[in-house]
C-alpha atoms as a PDB file:
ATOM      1  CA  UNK A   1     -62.477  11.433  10.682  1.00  0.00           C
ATOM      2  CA  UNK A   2     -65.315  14.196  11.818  1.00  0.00           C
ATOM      3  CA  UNK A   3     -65.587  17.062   9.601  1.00  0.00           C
ATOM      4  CA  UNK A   4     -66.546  20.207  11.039  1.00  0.00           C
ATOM      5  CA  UNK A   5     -70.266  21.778  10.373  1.00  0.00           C
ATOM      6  CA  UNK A   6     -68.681  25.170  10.865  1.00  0.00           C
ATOM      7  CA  UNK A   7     -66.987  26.896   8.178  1.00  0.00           C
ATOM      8  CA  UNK A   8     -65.516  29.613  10.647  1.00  0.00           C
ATOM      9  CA  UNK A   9     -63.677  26.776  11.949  1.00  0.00           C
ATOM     10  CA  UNK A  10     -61.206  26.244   8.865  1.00  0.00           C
ATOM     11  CA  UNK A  11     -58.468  28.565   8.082  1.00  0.00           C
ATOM     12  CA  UNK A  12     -57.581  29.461   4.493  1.00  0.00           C
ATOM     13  CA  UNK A  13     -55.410  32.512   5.134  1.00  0.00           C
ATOM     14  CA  UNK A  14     -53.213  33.186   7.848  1.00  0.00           C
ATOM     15  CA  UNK A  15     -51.660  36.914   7.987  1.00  0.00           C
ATOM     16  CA  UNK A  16     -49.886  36.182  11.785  1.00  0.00           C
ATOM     17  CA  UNK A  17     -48.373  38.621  14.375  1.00  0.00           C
ATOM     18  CA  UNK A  18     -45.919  40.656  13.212  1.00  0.00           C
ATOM     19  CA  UNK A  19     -46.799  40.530   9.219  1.00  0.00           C
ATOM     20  CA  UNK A  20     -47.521  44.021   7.630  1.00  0.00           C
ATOM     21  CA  UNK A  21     -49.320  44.353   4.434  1.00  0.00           C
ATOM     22  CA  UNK A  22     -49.271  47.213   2.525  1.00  0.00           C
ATOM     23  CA  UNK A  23     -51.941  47.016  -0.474  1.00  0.00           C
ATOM     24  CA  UNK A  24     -55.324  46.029  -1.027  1.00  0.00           C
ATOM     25  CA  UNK A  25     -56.248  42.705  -0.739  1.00  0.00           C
ATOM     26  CA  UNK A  26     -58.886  40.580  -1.789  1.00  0.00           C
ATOM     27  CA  UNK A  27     -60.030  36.842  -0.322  1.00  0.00           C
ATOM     28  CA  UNK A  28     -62.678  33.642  -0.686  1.00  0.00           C
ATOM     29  CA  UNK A  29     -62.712  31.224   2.169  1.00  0.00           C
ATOM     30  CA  UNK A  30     -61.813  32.473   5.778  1.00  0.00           C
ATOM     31  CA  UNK A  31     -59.589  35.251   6.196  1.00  0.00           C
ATOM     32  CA  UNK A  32     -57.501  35.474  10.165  1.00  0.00           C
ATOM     33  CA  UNK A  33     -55.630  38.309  10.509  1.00  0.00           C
ATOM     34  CA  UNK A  34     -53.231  38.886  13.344  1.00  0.00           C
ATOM     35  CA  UNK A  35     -50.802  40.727  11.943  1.00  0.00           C
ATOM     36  CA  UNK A  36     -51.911  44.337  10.249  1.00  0.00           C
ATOM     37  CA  UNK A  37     -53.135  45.439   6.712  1.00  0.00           C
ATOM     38  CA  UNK A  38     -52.705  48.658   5.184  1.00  0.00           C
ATOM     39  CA  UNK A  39     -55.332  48.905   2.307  1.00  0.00           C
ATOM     40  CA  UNK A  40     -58.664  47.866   1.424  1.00  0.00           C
ATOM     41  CA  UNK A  41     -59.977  44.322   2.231  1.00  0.00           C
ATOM     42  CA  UNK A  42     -62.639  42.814   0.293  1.00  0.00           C
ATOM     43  CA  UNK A  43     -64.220  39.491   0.935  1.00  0.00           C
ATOM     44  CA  UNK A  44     -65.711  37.464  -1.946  1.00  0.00           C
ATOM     45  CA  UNK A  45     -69.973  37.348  -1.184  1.00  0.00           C
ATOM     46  CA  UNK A  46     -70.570  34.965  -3.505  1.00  0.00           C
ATOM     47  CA  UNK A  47     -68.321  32.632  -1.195  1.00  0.00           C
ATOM     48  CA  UNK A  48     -69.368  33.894   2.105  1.00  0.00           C
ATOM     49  CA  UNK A  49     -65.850  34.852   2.895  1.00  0.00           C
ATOM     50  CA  UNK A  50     -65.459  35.047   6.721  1.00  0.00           C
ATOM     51  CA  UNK A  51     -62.769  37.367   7.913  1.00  0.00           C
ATOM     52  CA  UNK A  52     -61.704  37.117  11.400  1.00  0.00           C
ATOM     53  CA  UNK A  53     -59.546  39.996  13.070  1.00  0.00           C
ATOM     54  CA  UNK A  54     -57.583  38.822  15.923  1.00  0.00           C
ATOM     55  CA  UNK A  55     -56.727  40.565  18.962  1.00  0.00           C
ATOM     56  CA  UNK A  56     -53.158  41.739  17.977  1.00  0.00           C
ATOM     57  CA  UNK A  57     -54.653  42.063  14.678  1.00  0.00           C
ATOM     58  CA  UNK A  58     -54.968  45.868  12.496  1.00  0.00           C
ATOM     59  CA  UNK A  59     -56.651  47.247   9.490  1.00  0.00           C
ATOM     60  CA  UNK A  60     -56.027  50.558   8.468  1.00  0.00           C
ATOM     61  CA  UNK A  61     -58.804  50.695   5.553  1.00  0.00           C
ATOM     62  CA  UNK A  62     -62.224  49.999   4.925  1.00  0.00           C
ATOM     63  CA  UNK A  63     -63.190  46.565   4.763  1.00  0.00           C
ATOM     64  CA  UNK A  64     -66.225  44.636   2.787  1.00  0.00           C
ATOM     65  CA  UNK A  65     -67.194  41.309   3.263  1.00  0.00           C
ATOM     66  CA  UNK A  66     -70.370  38.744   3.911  1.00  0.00           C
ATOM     67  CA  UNK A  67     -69.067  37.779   7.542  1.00  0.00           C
ATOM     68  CA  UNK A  68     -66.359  38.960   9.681  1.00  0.00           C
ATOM     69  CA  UNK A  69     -65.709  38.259  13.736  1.00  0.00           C
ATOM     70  CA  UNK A  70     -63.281  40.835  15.147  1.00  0.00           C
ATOM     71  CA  UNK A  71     -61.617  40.950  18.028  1.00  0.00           C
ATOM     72  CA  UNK A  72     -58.497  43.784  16.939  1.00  0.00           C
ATOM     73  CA  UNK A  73     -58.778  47.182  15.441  1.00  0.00           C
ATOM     74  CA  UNK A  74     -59.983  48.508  12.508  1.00  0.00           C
ATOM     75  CA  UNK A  75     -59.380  51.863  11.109  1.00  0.00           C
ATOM     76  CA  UNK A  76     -61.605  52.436   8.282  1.00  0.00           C
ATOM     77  CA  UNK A  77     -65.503  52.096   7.000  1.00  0.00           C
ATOM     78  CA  UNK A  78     -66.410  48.170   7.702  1.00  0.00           C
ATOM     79  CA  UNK A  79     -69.909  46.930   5.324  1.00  0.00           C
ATOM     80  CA  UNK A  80     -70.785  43.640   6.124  1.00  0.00           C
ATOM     81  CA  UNK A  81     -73.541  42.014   4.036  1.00  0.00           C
ATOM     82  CA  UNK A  82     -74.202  39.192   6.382  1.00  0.00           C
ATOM     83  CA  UNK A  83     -73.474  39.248   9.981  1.00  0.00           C
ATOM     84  CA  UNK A  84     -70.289  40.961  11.652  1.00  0.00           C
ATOM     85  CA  UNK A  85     -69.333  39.462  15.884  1.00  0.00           C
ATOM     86  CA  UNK A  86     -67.980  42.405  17.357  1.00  0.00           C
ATOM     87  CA  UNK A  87     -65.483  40.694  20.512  1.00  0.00           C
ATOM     88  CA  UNK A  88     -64.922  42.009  23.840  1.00  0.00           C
ATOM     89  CA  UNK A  89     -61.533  44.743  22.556  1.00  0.00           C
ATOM     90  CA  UNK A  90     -63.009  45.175  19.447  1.00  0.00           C
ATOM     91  CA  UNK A  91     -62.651  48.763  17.811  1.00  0.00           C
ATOM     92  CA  UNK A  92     -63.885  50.336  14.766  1.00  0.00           C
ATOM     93  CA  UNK A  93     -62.583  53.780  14.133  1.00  0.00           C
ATOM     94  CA  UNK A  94     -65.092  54.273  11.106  1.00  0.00           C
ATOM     95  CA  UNK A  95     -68.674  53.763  10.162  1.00  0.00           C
ATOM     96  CA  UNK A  96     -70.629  50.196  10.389  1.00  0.00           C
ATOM     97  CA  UNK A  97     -72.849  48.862   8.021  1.00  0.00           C
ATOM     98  CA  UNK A  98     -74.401  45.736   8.955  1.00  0.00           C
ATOM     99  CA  UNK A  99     -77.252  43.106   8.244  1.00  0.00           C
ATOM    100  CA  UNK A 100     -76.850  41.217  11.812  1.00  0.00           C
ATOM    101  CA  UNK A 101     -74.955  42.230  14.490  1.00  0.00           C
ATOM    102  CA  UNK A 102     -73.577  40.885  17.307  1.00  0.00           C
ATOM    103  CA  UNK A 103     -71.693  43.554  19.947  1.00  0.00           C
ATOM    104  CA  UNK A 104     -70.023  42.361  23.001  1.00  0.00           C
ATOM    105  CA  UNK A 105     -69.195  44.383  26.442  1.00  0.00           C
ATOM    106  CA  UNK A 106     -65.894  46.280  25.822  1.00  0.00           C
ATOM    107  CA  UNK A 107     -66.225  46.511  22.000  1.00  0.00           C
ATOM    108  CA  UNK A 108     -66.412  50.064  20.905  1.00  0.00           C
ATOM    109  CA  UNK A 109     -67.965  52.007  17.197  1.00  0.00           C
ATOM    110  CA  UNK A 110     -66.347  55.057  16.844  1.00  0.00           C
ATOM    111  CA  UNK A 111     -68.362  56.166  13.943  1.00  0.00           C
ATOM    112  CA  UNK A 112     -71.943  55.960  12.835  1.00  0.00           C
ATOM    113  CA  UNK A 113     -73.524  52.502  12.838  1.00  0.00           C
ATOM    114  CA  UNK A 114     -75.999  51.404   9.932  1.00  0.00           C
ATOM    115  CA  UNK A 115     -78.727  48.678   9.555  1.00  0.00           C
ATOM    116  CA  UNK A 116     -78.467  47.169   5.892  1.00  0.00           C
ATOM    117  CA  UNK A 117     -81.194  44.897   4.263  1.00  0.00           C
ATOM    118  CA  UNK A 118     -84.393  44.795   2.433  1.00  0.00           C
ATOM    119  CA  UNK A 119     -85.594  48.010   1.824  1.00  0.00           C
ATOM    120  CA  UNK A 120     -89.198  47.200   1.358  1.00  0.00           C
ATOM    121  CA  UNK A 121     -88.904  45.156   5.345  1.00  0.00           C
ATOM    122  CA  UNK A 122     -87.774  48.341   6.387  1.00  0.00           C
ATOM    123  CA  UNK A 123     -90.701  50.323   4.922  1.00  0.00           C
ATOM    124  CA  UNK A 124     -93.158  47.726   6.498  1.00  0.00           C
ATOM    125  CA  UNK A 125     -91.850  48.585   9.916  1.00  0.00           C
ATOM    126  CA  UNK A 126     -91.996  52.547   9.648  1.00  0.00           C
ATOM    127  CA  UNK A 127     -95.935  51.768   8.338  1.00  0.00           C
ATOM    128  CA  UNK A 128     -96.578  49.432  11.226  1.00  0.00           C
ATOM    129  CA  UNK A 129     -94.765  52.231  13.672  1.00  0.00           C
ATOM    130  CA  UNK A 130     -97.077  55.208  12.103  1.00  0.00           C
ATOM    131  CA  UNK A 131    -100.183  52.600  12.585  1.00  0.00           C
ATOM    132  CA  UNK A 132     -99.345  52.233  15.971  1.00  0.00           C
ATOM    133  CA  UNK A 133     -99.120  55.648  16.756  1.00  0.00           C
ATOM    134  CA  UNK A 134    -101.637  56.416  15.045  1.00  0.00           C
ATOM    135  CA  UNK A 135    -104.140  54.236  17.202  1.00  0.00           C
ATOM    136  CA  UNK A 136    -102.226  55.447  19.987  1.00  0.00           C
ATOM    137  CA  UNK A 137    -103.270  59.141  19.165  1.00  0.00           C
ATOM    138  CA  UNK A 138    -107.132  58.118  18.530  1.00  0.00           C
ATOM    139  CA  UNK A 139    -107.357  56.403  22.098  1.00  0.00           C
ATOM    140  CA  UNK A 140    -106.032  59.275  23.765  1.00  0.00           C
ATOM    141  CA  UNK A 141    -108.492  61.652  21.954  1.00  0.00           C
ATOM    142  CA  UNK A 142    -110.953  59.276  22.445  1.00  0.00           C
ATOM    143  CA  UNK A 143    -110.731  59.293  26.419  1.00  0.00           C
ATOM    144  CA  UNK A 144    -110.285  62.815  26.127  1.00  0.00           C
ATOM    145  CA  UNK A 145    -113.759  63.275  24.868  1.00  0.00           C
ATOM    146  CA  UNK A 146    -115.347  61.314  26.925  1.00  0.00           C
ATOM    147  CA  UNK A 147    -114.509  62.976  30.075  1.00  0.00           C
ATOM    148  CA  UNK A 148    -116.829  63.793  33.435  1.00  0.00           C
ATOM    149  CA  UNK A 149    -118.482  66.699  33.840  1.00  0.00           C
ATOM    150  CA  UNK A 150    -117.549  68.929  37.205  1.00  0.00           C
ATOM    151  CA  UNK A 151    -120.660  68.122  39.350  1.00  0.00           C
ATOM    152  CA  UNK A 152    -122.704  71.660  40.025  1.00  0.00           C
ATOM    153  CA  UNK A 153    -122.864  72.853  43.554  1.00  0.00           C
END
């Protein structure tokens, strides 16, 4: 027997069409949701909990976890530590925070959407973006100054 190299593959928790939820709810392992939660739904990190939204699937709430692959609705804030596969019908009516992203034609963020990670790889960036501008502004005074002189008639 093969096992699978995927962990998104296995299913821990099922929540099918036509289940309601009302509560918060926290999970380890892979979360599918087809059905629709009312409440907050927290993935365990230190599992890499994967929760995967179908496409009749709902969550009114915000929603924190290391992965998650939607391809339903989600009304609510959504921070994902890891990476978050947004599928063509995806909708988030609330603001993203992310690590990786991954955004398919016809998915929509109705809300603001927010790059997460290492503060200090962020800071590198904005120094190497000022550098670069920076050279950017010398060459252009630079060929400024060493401009022609009209010839004298």
């Amino acid at each position: 027997m093969r096992r699978s190299k995927r962990k998104s593959d296995n299913v821990d928790t099922l929540i099918a069409n036509g289940t309601s939820i009302n509560g918060d709810m926290s999970f380890s392992g892979a979360l599918f949701v087809d059905g629709e939660i009312t409440g907050e739904v927290k993935g365990n990190i230190e599992k890499q909990s994967v929760l995967s939204i179908g496409v009749h699937g709902k969550i009114k709430g915000n929603i924190s976890t290391p992965f998650a692959v939607i391809f339903g609705q989600v009304d609510g804030d959504v921070y994902v530590t890891e990476k978050i596969d947004l599928k063509p019908g995806a909708k988030i009516n609330g603001d993203l925070y992310y690590k990786v992203i991954e955004m398919n034609a016809g998915a929509e963020v109705n809300g603001k959407m927010v790059v997460v990670g290492d503060p200090k790889a962020l800071e590198h960036k904005v120094e190497e973006v000022q550098a670069a501008r920076q050279e950017d502004k010398n060459d252009n005074n630079q060929q400024e100054a060493v401009g022609v002189e009209p010839a004298k008639a």
